[in-house]
C-alpha atoms as a PDB file:
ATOM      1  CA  UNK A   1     -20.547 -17.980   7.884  1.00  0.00           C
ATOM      2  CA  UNK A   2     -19.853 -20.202   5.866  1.00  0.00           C
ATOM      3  CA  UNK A   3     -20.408 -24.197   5.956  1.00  0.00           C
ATOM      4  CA  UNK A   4     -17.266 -26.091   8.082  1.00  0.00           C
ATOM      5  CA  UNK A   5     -15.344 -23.117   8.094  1.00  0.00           C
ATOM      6  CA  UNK A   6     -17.052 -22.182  11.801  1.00  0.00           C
ATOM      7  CA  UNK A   7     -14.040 -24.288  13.602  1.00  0.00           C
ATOM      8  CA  UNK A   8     -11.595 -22.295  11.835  1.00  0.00           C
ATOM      9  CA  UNK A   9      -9.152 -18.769  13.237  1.00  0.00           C
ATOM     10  CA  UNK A  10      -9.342 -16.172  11.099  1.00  0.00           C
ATOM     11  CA  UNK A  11      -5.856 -17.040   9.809  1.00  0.00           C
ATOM     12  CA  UNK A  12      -7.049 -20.837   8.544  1.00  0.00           C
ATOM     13  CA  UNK A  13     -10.024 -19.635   7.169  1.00  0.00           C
ATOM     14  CA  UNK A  14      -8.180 -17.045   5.232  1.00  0.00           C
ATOM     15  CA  UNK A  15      -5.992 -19.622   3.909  1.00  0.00           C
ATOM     16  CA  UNK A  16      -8.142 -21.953   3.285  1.00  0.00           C
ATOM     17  CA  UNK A  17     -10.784 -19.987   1.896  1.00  0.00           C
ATOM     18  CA  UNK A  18      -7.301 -18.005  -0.510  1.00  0.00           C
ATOM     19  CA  UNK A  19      -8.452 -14.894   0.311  1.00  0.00           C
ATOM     20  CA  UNK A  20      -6.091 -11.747   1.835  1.00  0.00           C
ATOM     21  CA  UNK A  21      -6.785  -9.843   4.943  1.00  0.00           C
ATOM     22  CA  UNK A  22      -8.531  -7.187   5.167  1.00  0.00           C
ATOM     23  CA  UNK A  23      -5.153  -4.819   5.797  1.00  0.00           C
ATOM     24  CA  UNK A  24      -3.781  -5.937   2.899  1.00  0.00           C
ATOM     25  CA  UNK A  25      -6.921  -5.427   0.582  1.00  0.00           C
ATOM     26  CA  UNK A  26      -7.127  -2.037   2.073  1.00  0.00           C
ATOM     27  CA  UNK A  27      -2.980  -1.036   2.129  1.00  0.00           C
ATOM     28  CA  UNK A  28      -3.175  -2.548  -1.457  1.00  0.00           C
ATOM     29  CA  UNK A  29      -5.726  -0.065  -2.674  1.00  0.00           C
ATOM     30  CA  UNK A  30      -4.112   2.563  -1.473  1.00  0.00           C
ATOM     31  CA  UNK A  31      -0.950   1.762  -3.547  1.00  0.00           C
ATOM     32  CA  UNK A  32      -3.098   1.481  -6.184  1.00  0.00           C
ATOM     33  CA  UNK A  33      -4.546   4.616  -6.055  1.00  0.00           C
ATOM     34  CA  UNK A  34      -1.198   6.325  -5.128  1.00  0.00           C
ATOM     35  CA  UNK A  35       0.030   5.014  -8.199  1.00  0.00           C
ATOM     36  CA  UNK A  36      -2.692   6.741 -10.462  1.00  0.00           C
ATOM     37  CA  UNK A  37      -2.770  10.099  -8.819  1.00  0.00           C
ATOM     38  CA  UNK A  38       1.666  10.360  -9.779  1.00  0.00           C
ATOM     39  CA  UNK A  39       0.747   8.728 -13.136  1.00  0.00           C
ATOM     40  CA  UNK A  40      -1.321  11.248 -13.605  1.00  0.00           C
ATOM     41  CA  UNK A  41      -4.913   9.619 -14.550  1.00  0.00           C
ATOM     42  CA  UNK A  42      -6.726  11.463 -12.620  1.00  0.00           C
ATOM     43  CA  UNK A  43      -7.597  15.196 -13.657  1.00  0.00           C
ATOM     44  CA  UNK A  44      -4.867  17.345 -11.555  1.00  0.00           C
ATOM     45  CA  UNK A  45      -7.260  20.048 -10.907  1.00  0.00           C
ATOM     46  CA  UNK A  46      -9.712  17.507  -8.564  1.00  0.00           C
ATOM     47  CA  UNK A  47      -7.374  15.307  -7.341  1.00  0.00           C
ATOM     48  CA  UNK A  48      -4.663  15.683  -4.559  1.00  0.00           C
ATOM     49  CA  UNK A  49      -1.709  16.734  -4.572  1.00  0.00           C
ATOM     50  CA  UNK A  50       1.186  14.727  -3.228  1.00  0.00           C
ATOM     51  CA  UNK A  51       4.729  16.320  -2.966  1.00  0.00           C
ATOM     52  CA  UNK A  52       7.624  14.737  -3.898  1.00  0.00           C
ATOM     53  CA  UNK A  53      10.894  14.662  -1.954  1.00  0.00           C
ATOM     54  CA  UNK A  54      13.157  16.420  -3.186  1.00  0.00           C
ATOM     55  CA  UNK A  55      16.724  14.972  -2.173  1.00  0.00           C
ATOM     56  CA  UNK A  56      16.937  11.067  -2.901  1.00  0.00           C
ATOM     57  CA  UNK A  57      19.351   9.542  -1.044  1.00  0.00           C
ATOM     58  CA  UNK A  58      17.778   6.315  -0.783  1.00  0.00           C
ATOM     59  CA  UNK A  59      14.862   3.803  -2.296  1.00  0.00           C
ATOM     60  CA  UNK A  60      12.780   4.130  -4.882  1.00  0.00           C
ATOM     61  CA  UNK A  61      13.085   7.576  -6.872  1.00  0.00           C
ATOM     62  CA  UNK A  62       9.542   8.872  -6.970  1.00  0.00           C
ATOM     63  CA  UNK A  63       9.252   9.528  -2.383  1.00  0.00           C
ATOM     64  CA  UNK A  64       7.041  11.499  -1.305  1.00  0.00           C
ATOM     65  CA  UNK A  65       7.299  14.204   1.203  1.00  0.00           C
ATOM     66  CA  UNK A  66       6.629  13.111   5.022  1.00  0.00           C
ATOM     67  CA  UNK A  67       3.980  15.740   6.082  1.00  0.00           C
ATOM     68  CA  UNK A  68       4.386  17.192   9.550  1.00  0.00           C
ATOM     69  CA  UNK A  69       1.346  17.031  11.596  1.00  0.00           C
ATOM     70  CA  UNK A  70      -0.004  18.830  14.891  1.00  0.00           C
ATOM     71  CA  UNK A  71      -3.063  16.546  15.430  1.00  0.00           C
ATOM     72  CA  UNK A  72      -4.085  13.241  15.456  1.00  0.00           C
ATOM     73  CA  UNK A  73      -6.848  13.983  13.027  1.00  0.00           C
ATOM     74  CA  UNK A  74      -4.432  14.965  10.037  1.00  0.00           C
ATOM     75  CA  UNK A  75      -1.685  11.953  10.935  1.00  0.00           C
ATOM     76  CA  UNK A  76      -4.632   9.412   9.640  1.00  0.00           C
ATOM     77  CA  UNK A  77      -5.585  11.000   6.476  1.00  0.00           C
ATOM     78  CA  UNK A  78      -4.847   9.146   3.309  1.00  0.00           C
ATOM     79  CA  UNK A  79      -2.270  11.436   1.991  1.00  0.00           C
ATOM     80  CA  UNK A  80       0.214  11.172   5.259  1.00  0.00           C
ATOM     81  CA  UNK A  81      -1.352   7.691   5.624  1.00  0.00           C
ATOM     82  CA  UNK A  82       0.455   6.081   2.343  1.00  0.00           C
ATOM     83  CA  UNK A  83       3.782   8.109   2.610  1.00  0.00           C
ATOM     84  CA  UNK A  84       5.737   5.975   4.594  1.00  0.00           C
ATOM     85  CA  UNK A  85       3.934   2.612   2.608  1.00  0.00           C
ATOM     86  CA  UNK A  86       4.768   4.158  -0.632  1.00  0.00           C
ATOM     87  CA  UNK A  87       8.571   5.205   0.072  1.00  0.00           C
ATOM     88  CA  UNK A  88       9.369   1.890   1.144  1.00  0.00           C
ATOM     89  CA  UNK A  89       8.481   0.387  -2.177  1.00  0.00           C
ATOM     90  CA  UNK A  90      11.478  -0.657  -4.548  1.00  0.00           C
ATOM     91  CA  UNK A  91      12.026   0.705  -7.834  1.00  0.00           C
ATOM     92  CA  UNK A  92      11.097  -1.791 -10.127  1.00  0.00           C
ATOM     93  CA  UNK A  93       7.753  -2.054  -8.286  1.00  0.00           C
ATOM     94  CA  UNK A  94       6.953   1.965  -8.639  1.00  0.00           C
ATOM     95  CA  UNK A  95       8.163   2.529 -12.229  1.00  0.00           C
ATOM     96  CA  UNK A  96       5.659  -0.073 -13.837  1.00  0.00           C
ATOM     97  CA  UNK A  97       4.650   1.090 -17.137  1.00  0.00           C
ATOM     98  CA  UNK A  98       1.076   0.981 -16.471  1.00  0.00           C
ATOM     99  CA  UNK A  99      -1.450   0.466 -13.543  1.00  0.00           C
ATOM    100  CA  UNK A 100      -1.748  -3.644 -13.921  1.00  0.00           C
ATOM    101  CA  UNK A 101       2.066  -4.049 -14.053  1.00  0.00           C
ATOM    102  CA  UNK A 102       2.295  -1.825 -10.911  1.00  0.00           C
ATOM    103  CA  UNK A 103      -0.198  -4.398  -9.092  1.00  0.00           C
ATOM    104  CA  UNK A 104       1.537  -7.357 -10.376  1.00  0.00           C
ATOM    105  CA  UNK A 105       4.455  -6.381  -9.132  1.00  0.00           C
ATOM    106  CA  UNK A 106       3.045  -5.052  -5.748  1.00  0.00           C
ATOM    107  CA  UNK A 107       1.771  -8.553  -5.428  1.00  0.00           C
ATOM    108  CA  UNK A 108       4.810 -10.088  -5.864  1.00  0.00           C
ATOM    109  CA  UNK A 109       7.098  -7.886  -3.813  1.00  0.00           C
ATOM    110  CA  UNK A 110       3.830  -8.276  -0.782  1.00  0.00           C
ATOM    111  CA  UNK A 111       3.765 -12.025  -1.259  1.00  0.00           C
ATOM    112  CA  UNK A 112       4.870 -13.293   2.085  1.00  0.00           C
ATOM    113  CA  UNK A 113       2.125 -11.014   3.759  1.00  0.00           C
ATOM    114  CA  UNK A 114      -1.332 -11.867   1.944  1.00  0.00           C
ATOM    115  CA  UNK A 115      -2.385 -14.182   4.940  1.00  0.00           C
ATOM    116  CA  UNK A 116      -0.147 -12.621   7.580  1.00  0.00           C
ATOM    117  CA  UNK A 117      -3.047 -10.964   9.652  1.00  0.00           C
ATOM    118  CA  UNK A 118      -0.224  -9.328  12.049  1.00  0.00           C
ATOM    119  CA  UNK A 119       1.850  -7.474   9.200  1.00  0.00           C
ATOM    120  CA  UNK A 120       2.279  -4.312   9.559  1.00  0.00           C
ATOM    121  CA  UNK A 121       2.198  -2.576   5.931  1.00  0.00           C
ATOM    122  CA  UNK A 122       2.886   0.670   7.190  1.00  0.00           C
ATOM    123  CA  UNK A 123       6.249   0.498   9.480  1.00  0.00           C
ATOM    124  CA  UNK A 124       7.862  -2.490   7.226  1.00  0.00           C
ATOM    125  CA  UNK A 125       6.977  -1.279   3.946  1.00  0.00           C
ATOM    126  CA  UNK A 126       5.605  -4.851   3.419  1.00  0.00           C
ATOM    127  CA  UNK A 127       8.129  -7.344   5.065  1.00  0.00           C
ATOM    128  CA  UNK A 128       6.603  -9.325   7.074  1.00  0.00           C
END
């Protein structure tokens, strides 16, 4: 713990202390990551794949393919995990030109949620 902060809610210390929640580090990484495996810098033959959607009526126009699952055990896996997340993007935040534009943009579009503790990344694509 650290010194004076011991009268603080997780929220205030947060704030105070500028740091994001742990959600957010975590849904932020994913992105990330996401964003490298359909740019392509990681070797295709290791990595997974992700299919894209194929009809784009709406949002951003790299979505991904919503994966059908029988079990619990499949639903929470990274790759149906980020689908949702990543579709709900805009378009100026998934065609960055390289990996640090992508999270500078990702920050910006997430700003209102970085000390939000009850966002919900994955249902409002980042709105709190």
């Amino acid at each position: 713990m650290i010194q004076g902060m011991g009268n603080f809610k997780y929220p205030e210390r947060l704030r105070h202390l500028e740091l994001p929640t742990l959600a957010y580090r975590r849904n932020r990484g994913d992105m990330i990551v996401t964003c490298k495996l359909l740019s392509g810098l990681y070797d295709e033959q290791v990595t997974l794949q992700l299919d894209m959607a194929t009809i784009h009526t709406r949002g951003n126009s790299r979505k991904l393919t919503v994966m059908r699952c029988r079990f619990d055990l499949r639903k929470y896996c990274f790759t149906n995990r980020i689908v949702n997340m990543w579709n709900s993007l805009p378009d100026n935040v998934i065609l960055a030109n390289n990996v640090n534009q992508f999270k500078n943009r990702l920050d910006k579009h997430w700003h209102d949620i970085v000390f939000n503790y009850r966002a919900d990344l994955a249902e409002t694509g980042g709105l709190a």
